[in-house]
Protein backbone atom coordinates (compact mmCIF):
# COMPACT_ATOMS: atom_id res chain seq x y z
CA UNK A 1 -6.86 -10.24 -13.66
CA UNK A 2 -4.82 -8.67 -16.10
CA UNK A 3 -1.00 -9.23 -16.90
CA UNK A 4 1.35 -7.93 -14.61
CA UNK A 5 2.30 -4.00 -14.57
CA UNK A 6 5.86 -2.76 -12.37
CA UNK A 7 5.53 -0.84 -9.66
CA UNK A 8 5.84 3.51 -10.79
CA UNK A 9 9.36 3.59 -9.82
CA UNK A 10 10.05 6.87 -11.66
CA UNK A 11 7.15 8.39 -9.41
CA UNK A 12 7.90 6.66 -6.27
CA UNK A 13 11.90 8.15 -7.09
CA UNK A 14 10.19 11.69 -7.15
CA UNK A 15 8.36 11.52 -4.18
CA UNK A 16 10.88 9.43 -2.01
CA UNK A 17 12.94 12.64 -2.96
CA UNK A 18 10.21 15.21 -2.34
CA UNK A 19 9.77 13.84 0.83
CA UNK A 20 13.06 13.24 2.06
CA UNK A 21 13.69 17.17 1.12
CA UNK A 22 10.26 18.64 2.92
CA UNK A 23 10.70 16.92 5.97
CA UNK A 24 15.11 18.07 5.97
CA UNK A 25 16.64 14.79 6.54
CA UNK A 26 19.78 13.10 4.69
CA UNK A 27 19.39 9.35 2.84
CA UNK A 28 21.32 7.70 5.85
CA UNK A 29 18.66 9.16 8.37
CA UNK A 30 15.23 8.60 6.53
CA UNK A 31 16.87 4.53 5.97
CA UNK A 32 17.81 4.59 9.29
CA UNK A 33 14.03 5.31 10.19
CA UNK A 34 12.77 2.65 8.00
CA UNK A 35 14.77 0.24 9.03
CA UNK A 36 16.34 -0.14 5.33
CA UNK A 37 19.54 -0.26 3.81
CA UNK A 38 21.12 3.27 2.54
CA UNK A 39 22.06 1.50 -0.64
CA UNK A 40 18.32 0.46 -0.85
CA UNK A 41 17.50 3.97 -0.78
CA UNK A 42 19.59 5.29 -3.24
CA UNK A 43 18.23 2.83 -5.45
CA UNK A 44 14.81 3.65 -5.10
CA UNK A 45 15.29 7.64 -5.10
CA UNK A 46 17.61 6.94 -8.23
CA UNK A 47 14.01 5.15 -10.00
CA UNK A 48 16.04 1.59 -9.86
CA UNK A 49 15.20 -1.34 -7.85
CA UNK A 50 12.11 -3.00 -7.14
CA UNK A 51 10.17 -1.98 -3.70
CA UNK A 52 7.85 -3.87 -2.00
CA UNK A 53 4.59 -2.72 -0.17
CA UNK A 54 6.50 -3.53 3.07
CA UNK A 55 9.67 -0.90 2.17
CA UNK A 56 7.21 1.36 1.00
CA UNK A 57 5.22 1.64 4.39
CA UNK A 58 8.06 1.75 6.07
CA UNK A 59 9.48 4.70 4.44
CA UNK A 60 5.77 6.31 4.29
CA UNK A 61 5.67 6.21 7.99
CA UNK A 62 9.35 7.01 8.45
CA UNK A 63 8.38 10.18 6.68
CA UNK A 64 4.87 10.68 8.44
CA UNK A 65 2.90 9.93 4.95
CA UNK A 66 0.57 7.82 3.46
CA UNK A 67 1.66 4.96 1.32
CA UNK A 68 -0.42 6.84 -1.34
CA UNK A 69 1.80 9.50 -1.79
CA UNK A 70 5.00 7.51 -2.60
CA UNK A 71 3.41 5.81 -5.24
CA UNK A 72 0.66 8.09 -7.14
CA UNK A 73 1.65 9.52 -10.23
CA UNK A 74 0.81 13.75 -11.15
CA UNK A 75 -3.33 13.54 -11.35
CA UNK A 76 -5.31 14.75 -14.59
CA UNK A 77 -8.68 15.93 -14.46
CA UNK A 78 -10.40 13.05 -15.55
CA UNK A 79 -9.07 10.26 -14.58
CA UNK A 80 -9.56 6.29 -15.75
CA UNK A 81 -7.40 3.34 -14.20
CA UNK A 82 -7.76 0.64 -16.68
CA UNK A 83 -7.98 -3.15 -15.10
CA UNK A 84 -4.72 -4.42 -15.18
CA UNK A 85 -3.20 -0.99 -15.09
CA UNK A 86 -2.12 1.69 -12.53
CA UNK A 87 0.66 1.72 -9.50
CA UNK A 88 0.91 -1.94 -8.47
CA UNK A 89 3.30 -2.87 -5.67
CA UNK A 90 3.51 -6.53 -4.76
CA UNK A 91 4.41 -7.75 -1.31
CA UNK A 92 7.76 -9.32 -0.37
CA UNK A 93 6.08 -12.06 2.11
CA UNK A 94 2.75 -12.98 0.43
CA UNK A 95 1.13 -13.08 -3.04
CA UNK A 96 -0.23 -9.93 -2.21
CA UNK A 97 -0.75 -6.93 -4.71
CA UNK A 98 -2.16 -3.18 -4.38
CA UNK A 99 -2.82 -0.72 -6.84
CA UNK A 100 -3.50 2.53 -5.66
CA UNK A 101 -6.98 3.68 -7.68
CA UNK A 102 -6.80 7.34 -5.77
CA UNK A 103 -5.21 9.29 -3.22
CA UNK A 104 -6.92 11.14 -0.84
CA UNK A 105 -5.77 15.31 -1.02
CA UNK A 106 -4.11 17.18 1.70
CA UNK A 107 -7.60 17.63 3.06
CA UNK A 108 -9.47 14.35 2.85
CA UNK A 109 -6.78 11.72 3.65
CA UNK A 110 -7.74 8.66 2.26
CA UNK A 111 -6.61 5.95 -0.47
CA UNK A 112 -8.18 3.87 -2.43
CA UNK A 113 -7.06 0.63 -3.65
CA UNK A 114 -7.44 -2.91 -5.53
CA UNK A 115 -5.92 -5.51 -3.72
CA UNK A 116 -5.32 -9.06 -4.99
CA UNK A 117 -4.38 -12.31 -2.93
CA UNK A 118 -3.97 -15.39 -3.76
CA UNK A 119 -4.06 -18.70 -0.89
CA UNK A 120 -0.55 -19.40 0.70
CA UNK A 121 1.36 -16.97 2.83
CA UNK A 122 -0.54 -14.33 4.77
CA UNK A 123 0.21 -10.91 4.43
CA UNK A 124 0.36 -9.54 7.92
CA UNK A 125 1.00 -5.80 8.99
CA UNK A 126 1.79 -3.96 11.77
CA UNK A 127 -0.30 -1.21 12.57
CA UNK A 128 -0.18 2.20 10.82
CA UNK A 129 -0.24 5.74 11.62
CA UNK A 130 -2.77 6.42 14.98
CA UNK A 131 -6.47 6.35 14.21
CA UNK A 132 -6.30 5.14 10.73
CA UNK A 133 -9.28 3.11 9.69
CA UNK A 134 -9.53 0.58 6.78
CA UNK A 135 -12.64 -0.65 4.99
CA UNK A 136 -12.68 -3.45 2.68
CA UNK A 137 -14.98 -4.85 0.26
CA UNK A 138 -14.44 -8.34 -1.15
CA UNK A 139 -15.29 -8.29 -5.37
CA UNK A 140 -14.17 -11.26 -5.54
CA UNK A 141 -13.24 -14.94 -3.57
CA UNK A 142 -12.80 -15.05 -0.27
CA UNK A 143 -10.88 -13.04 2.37
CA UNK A 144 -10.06 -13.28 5.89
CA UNK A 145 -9.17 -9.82 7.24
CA UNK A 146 -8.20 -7.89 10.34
CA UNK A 147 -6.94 -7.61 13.56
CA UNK A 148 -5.03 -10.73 14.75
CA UNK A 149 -7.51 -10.94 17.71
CA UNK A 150 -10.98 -10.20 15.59
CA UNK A 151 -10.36 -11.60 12.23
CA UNK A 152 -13.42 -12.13 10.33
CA UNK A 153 -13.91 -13.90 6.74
CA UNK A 154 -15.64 -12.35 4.08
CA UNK A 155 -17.39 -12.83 0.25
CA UNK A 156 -18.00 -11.23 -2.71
CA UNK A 157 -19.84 -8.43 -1.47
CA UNK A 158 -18.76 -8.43 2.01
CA UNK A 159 -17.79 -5.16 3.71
CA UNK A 160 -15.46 -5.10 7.02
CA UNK A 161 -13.94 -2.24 8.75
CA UNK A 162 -11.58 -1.93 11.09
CA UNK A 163 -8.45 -0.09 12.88
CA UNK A 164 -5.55 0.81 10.87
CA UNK A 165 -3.72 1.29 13.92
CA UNK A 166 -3.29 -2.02 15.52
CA UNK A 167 -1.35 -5.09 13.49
CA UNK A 168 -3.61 -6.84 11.22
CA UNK A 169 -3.70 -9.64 8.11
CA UNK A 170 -5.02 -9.99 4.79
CA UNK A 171 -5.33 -13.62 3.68
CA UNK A 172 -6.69 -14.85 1.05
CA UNK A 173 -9.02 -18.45 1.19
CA UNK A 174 -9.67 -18.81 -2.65
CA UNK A 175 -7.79 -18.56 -5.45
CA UNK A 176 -8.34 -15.24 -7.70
CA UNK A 177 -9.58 -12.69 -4.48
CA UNK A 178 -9.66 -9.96 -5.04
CA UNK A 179 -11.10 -6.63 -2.83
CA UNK A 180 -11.28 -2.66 -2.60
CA UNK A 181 -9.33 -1.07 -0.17
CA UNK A 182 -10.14 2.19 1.46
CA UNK A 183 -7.70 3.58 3.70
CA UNK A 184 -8.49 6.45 6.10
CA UNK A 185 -5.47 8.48 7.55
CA UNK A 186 -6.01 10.93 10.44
């Protein structure tokens, strides 16, 4: 995989702003909903900091949107995410990394992304907005993914699907795993 990009904290300060203003609630109430600190906040709307994917989806479903939205930059017409390149957000609890590839429009609401793990701490969930679904497809390694009480493994090649809805894990059982991500939201 290719060296490591920051997370689009200008654009993630744009929409955490947007956001905030469309649905008509102050910084202390939208990190009150998360479950985040204020100052936290301010950082983040002010394009400082350094979020993680688990303060993103908080605030995402704090403000009823996908995680996609947060972090996807203005869209061109044509469109090419390098490898290596594009919004990538690590997680604070596993070495566990998503770039969004593309975001699904106000009328087909559903993300794509690239996903990276590497062996050691899981990266568990808890479950998303009602009747999401996610689909995974392992490029590479090896993956053990989903619910806590149906987790299945998979290989390159693999394909799993399952609710978005319920808690789940992502945990990786090689080194260098890698998968796609597709995210449905209702």
């Amino acid at each position: 995989m290719a060296a490591e990009s920051a997370p689009p904290l200008a654009t993630i300060a744009a929409a955490l702003r947007r956001e905030r203003e469309r649905v008509g609630i102050p910084l202390s109430e939208l990190a009150k909903r998360a479950g985040i600190a204020e100052s936290t906040l301010a950082q983040l709307e002010a394009g400082t900091g350094d979020p993680s994917v688990e303060t993103l989806w908080a605030l995402g479903d704090a403000l009823n949107v996908p995680f996609s939205r947060l972090v996807e930059p203005p869209r061109a017409a044509v469109r090419v995410i390098r490898a290596g390149d594009g919004p990538r957000v690590r997680s604070e609890h596993a070495d566990f990394a998503g770039t969004l590839l593309s975001a699904g429009s106000a009328h087909l609401r559903r993300d794509i992304y690239l996903i990276e793990l590497e062996p050691g701490a899981v990266r568990t969930t808890d479950a998303h907005t009602p009747r999401s679904v996610e689909h995974v497809v392992v490029a590479a390694g090896r993956l053990r993914v989903g619910p806590e009480s149906d987790l299945v493994e998979l290989g390159p090649g693999d394909y799993a699907t399952f609710p978005g809805d319920e808690p789940h894990r992502y945990e990786a059982m090689a080194p260098g795993t890698f998968a796609v991500l597709v995210m449905e939201h209702p």
